[in-house]
C-alpha atoms as a PDB file:
ATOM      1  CA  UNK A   1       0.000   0.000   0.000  1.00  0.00           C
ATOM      2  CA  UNK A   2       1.555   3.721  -0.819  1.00  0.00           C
ATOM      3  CA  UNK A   3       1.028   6.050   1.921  1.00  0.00           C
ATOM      4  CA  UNK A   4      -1.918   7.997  -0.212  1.00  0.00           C
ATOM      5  CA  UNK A   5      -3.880   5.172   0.077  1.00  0.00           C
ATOM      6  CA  UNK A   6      -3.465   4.975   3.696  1.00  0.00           C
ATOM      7  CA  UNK A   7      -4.015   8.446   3.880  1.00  0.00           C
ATOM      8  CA  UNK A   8      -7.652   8.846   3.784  1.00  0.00           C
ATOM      9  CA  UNK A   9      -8.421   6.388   6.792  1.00  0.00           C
ATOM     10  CA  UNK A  10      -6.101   8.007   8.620  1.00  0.00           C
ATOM     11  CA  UNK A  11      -7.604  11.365   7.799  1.00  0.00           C
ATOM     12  CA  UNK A  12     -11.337   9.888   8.605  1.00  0.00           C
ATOM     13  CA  UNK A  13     -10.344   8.203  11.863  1.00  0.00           C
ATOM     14  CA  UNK A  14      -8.623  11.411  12.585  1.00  0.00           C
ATOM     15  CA  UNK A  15     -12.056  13.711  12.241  1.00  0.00           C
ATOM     16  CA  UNK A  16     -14.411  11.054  13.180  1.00  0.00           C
ATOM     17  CA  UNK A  17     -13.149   9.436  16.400  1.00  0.00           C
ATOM     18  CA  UNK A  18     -13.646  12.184  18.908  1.00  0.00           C
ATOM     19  CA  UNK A  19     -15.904  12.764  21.579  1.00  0.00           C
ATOM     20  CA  UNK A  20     -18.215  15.620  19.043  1.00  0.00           C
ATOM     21  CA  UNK A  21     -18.387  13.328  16.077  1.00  0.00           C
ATOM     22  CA  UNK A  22     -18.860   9.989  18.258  1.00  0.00           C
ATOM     23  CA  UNK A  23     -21.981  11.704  20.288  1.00  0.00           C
ATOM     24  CA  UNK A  24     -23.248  13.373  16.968  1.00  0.00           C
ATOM     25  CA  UNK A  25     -23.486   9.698  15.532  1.00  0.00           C
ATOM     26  CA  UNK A  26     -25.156   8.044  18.327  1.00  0.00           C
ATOM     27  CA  UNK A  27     -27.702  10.851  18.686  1.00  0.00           C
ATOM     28  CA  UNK A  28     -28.336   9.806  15.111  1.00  0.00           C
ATOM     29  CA  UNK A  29     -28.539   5.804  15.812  1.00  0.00           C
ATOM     30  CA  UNK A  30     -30.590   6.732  18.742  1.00  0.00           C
ATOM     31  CA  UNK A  31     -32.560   8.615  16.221  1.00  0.00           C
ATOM     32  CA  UNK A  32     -32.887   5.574  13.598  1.00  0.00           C
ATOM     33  CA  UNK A  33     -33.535   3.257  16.496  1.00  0.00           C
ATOM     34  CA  UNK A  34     -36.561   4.867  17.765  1.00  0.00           C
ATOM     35  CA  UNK A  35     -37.966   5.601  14.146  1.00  0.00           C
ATOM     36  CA  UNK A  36     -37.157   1.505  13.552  1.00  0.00           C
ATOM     37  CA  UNK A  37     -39.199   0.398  16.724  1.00  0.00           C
ATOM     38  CA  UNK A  38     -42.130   2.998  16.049  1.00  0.00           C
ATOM     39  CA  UNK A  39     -42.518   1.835  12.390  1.00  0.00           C
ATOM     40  CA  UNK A  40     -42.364  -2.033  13.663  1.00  0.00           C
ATOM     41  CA  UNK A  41     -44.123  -2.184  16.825  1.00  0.00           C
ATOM     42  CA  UNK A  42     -46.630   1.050  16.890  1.00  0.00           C
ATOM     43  CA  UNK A  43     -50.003   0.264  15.622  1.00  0.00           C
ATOM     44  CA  UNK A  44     -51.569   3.497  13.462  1.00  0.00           C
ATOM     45  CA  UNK A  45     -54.771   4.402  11.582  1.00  0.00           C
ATOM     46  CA  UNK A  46     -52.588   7.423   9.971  1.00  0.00           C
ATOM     47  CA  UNK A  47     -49.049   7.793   8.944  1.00  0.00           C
ATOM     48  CA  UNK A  48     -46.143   8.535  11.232  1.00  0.00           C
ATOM     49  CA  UNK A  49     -43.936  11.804  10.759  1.00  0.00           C
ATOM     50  CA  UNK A  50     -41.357   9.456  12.882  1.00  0.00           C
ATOM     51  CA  UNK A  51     -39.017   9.331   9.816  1.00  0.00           C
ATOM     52  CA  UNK A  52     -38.471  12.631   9.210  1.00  0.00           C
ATOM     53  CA  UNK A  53     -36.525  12.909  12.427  1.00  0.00           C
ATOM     54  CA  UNK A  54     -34.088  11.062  10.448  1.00  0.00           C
ATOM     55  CA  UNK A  55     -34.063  13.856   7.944  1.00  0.00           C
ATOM     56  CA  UNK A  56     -34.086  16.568  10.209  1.00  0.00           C
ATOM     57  CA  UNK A  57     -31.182  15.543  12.516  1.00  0.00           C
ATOM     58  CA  UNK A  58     -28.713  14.815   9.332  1.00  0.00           C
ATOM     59  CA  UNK A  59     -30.215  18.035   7.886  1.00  0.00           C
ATOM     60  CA  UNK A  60     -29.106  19.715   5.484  1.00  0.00           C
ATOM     61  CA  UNK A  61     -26.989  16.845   3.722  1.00  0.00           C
ATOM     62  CA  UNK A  62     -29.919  14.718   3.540  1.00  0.00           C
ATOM     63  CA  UNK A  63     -32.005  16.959   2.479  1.00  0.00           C
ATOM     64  CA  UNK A  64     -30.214  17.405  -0.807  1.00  0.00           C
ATOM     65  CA  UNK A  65     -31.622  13.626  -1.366  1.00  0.00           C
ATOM     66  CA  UNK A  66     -35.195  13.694  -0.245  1.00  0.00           C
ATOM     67  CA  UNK A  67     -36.555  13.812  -3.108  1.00  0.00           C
ATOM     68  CA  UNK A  68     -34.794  11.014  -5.202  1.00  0.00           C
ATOM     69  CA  UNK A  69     -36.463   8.072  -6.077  1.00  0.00           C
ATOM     70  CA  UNK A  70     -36.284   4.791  -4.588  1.00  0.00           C
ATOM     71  CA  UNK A  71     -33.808   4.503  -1.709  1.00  0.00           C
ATOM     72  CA  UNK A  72     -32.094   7.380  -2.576  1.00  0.00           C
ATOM     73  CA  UNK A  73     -33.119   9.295   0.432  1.00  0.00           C
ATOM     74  CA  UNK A  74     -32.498   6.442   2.751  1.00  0.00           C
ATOM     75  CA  UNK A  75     -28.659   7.210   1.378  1.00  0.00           C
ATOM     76  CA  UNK A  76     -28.697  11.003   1.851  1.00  0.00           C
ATOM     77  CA  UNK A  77     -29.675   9.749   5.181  1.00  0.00           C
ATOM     78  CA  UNK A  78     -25.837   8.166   6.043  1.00  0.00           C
ATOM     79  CA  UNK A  79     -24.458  10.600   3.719  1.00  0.00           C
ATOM     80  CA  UNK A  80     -25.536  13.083   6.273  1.00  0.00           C
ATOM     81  CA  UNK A  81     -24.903  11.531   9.253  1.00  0.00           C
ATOM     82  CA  UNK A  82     -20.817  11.193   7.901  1.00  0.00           C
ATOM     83  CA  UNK A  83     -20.794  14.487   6.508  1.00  0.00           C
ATOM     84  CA  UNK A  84     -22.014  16.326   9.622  1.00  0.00           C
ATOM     85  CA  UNK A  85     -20.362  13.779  11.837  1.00  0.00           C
ATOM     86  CA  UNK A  86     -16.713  14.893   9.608  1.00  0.00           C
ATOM     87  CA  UNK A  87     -17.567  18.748   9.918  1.00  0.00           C
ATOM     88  CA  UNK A  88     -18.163  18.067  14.042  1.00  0.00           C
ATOM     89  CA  UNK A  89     -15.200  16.241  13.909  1.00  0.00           C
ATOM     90  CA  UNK A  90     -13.121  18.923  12.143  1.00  0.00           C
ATOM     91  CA  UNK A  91     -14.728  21.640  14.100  1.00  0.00           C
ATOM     92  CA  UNK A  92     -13.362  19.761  17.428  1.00  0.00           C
ATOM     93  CA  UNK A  93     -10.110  19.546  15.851  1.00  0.00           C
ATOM     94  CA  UNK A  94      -9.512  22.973  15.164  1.00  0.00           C
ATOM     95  CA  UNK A  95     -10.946  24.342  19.094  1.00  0.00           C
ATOM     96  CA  UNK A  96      -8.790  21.790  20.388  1.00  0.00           C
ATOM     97  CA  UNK A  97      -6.218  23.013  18.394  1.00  0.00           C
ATOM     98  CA  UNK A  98      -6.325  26.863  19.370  1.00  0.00           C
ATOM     99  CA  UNK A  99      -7.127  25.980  22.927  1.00  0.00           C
ATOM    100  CA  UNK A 100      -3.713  24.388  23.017  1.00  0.00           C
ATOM    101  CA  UNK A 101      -1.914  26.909  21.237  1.00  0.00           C
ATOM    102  CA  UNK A 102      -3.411  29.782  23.227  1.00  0.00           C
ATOM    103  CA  UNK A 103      -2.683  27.809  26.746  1.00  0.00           C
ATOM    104  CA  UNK A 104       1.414  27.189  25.315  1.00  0.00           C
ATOM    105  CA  UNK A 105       1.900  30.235  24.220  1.00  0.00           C
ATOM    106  CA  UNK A 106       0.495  31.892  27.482  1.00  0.00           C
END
């Protein structure tokens, strides 16, 4: 393997394993896992709204596939959840990052 193609799982782990991008992603299984039990086990004469929770907490990535055909949307739905979990991830990164400058430089 040539280190650029060891370069992007280094650069994922290194955005999504921390404590902002970890919590993001299980308030978004949590999410899925409630949706999952109320469309299984919760009896209705309507329609839930249950799954747009789904959309709304991987918003606005997801929305950019909500209205694709098929399973399309289900896909915008992890799409999301990575993208927003790699911005979080990122945006931990860089306040760690100044937090530690400004404390070694003080």
């Amino acid at each position: 393997m040539t280190a650029s193609s060891r370069a992007l799982p280094r650069i994922l782990r290194h955005y999504l394993v921390n404590p902002a991008a970890l919590g993001y992603l299980a308030v978004v299984t949590a999410v899925g896992v409630w949706v999952g039990l109320d469309t299984l086990f919760v009896e209705r004469l309507d329609a839930s709204f249950a799954a747009v929770w789904l959309f709304l907490v991987t918003a606005p990535t997801s929305f950019l596939f909500a209205a694709l055909p098929g399973a399309w949307p289900f896909v915008g739905i992890a799409v999301g959840a990575v993208a927003q979990a790699l911005a979080l991830g990122a945006a931990y990164r860089w306040f760690l990052g100044r937090a530690t400058r400004r404390t070694a430089t003080s």
